[in-house]
C-alpha atoms as a PDB file:
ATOM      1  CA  UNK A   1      38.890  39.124 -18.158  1.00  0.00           C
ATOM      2  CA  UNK A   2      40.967  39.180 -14.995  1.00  0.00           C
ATOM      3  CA  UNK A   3      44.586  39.146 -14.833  1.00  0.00           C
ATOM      4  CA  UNK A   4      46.075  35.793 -13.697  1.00  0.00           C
ATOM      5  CA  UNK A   5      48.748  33.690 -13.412  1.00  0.00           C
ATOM      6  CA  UNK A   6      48.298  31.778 -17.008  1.00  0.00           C
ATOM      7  CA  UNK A   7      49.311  34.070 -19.634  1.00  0.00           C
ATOM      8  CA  UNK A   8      46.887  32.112 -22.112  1.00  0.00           C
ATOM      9  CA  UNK A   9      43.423  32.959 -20.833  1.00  0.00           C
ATOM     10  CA  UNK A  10      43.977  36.531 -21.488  1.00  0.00           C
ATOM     11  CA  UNK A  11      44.259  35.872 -25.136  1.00  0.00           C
ATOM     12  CA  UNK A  12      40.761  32.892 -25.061  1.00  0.00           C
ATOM     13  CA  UNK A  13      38.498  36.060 -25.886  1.00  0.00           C
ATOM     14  CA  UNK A  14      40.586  36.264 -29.222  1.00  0.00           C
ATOM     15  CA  UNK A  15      40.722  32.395 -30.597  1.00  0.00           C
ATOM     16  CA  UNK A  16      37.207  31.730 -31.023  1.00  0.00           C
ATOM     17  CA  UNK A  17      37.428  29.689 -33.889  1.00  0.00           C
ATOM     18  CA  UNK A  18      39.412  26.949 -30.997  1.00  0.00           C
ATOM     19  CA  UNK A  19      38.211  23.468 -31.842  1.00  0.00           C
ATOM     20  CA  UNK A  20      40.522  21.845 -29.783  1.00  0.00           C
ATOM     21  CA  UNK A  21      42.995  22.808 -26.395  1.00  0.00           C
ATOM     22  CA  UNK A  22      45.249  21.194 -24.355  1.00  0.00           C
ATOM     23  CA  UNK A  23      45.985  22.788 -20.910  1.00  0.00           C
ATOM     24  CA  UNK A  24      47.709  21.201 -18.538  1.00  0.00           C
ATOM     25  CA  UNK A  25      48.429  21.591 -14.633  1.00  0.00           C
ATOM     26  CA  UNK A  26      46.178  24.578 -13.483  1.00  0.00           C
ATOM     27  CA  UNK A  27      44.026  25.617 -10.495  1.00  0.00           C
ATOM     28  CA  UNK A  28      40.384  25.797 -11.171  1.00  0.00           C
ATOM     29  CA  UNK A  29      40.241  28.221  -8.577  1.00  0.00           C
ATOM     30  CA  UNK A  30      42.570  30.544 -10.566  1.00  0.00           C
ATOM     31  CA  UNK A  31      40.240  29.909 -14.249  1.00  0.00           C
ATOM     32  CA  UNK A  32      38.161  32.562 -14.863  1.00  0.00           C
ATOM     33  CA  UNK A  33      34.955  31.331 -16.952  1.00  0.00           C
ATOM     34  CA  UNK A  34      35.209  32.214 -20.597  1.00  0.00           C
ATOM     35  CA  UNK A  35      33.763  31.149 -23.667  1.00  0.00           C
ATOM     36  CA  UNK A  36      34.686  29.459 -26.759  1.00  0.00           C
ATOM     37  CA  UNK A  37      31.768  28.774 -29.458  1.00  0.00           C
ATOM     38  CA  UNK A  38      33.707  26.260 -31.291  1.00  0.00           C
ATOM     39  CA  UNK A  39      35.207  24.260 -28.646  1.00  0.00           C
ATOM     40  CA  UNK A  40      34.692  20.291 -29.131  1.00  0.00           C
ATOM     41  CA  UNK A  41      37.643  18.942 -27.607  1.00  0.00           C
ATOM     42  CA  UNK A  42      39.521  19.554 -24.164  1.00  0.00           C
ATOM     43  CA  UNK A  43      42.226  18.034 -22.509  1.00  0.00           C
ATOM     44  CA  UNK A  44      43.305  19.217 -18.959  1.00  0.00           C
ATOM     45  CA  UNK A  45      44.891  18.543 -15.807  1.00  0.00           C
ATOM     46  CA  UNK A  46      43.907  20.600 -12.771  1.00  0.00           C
ATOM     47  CA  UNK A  47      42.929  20.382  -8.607  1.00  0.00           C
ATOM     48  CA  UNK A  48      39.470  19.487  -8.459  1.00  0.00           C
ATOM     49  CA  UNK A  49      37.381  22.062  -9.356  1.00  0.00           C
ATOM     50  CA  UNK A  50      35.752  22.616 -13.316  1.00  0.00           C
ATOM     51  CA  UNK A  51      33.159  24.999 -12.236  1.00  0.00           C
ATOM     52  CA  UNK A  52      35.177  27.196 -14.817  1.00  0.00           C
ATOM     53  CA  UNK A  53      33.158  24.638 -18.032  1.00  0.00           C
ATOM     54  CA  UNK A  54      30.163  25.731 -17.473  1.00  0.00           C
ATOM     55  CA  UNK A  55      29.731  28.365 -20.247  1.00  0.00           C
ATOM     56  CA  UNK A  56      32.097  25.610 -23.053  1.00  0.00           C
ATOM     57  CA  UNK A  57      28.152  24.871 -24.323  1.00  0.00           C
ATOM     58  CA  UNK A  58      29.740  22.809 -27.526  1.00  0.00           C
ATOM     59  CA  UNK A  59      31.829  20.946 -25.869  1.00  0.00           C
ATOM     60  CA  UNK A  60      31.755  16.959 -26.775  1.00  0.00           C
ATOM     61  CA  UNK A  61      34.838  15.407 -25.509  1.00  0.00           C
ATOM     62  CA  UNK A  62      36.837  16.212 -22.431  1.00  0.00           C
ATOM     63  CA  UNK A  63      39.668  14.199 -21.303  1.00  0.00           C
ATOM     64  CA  UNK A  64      40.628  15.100 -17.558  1.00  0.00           C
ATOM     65  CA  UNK A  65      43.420  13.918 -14.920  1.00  0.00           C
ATOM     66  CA  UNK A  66      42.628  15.323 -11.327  1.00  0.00           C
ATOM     67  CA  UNK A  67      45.528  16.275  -9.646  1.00  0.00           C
ATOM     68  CA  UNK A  68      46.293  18.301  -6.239  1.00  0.00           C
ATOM     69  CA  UNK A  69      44.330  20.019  -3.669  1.00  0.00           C
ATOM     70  CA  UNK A  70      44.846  23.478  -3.758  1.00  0.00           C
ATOM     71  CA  UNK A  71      41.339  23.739  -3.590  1.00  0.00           C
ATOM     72  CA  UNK A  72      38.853  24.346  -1.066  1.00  0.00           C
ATOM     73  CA  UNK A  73      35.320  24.259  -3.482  1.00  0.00           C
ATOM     74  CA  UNK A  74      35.705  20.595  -4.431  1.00  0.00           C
ATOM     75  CA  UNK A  75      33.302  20.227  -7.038  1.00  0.00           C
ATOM     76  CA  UNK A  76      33.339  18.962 -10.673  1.00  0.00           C
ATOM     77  CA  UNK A  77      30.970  20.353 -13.452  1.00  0.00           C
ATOM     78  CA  UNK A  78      30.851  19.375 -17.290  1.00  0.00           C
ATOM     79  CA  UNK A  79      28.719  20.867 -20.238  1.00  0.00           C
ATOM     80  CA  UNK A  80      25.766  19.095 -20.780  1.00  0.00           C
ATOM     81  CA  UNK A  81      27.007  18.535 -23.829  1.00  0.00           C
ATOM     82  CA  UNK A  82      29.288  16.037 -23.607  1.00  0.00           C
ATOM     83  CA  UNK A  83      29.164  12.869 -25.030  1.00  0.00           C
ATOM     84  CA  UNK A  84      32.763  11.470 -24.173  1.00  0.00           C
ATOM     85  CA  UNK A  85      34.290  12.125 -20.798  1.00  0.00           C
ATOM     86  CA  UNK A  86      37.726   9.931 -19.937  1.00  0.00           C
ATOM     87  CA  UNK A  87      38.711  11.264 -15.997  1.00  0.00           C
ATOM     88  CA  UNK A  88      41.911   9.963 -14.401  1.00  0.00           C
ATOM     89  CA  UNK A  89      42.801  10.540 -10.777  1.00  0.00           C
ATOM     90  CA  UNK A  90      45.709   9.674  -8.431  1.00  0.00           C
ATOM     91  CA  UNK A  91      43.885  10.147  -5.282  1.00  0.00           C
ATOM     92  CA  UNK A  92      40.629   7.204  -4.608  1.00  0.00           C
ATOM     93  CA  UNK A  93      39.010   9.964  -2.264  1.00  0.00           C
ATOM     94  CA  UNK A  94      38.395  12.088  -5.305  1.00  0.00           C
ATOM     95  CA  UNK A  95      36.932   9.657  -7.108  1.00  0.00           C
ATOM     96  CA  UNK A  96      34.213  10.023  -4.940  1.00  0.00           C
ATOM     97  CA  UNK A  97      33.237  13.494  -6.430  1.00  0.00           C
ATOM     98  CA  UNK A  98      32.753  11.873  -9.747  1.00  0.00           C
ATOM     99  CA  UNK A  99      28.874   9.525  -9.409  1.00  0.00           C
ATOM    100  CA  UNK A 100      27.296  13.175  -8.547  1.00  0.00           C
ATOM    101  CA  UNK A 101      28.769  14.567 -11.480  1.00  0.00           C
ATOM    102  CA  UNK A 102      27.666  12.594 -14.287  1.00  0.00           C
ATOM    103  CA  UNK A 103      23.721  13.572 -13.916  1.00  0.00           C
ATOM    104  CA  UNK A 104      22.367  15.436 -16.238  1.00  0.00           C
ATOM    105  CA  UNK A 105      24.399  14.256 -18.727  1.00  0.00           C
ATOM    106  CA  UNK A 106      22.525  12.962 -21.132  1.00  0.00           C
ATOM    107  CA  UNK A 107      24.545  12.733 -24.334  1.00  0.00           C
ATOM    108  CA  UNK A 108      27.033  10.968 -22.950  1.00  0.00           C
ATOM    109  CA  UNK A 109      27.881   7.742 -24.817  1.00  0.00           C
ATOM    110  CA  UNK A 110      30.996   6.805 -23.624  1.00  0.00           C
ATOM    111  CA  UNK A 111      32.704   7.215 -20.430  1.00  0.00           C
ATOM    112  CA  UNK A 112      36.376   5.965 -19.706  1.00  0.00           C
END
């Protein structure tokens, strides 16, 4: 794993038993993809970009608040897996990155 700027993803390879994690205020462009088995539950608040979820393959419930641009690559991704998804943003133009993201996601049952 890189080095970066959030002292907690270096130590992500080690807490694979995670069910649950709560990060809040980071750059998605500065999240390096990693993997938790036995992730359900996320709660996070970063700029626009959650390319960084792809490889979370258990995850069911994701609670998000967009916030900031620090990002160029404006693009949201979720696990296939998910079937709650609650996404709160300050800015209406970002909202608009949200219909193309909800394909493929068929287990969702409730969205907020």
């Amino acid at each position: 794993m890189h080095n970066h700027s959030y002292p907690l993803f270096g130590q992500l390879p080690f807490l694979s038993n995670l069910v649950s994690l709560e990060i809040e205020s980071i750059c998605g462009d500065n999240i390096p993809e990693f993997e938790l088995p036995n992730l359900k539950k996320l709660i996070f608040t970063s700029c626009p970009n959650t390319r960084w979820l792809k490889n979370l393959t258990e995850l069911e419930m994701v609670t998000y608040t967009m916030a900031g641009c620090c990002t160029k690559d404006r693009v949201l991704v979720w696990p296939h897996t998910l079937k709650l998804l609650k996404i709160v943003y300050e800015n209406y133009r970002d909202c608009a990155l949200i219909p193309q993201s909800l394909m493929n996601l068929s287990q969702l049952i409730d969205l907020e």
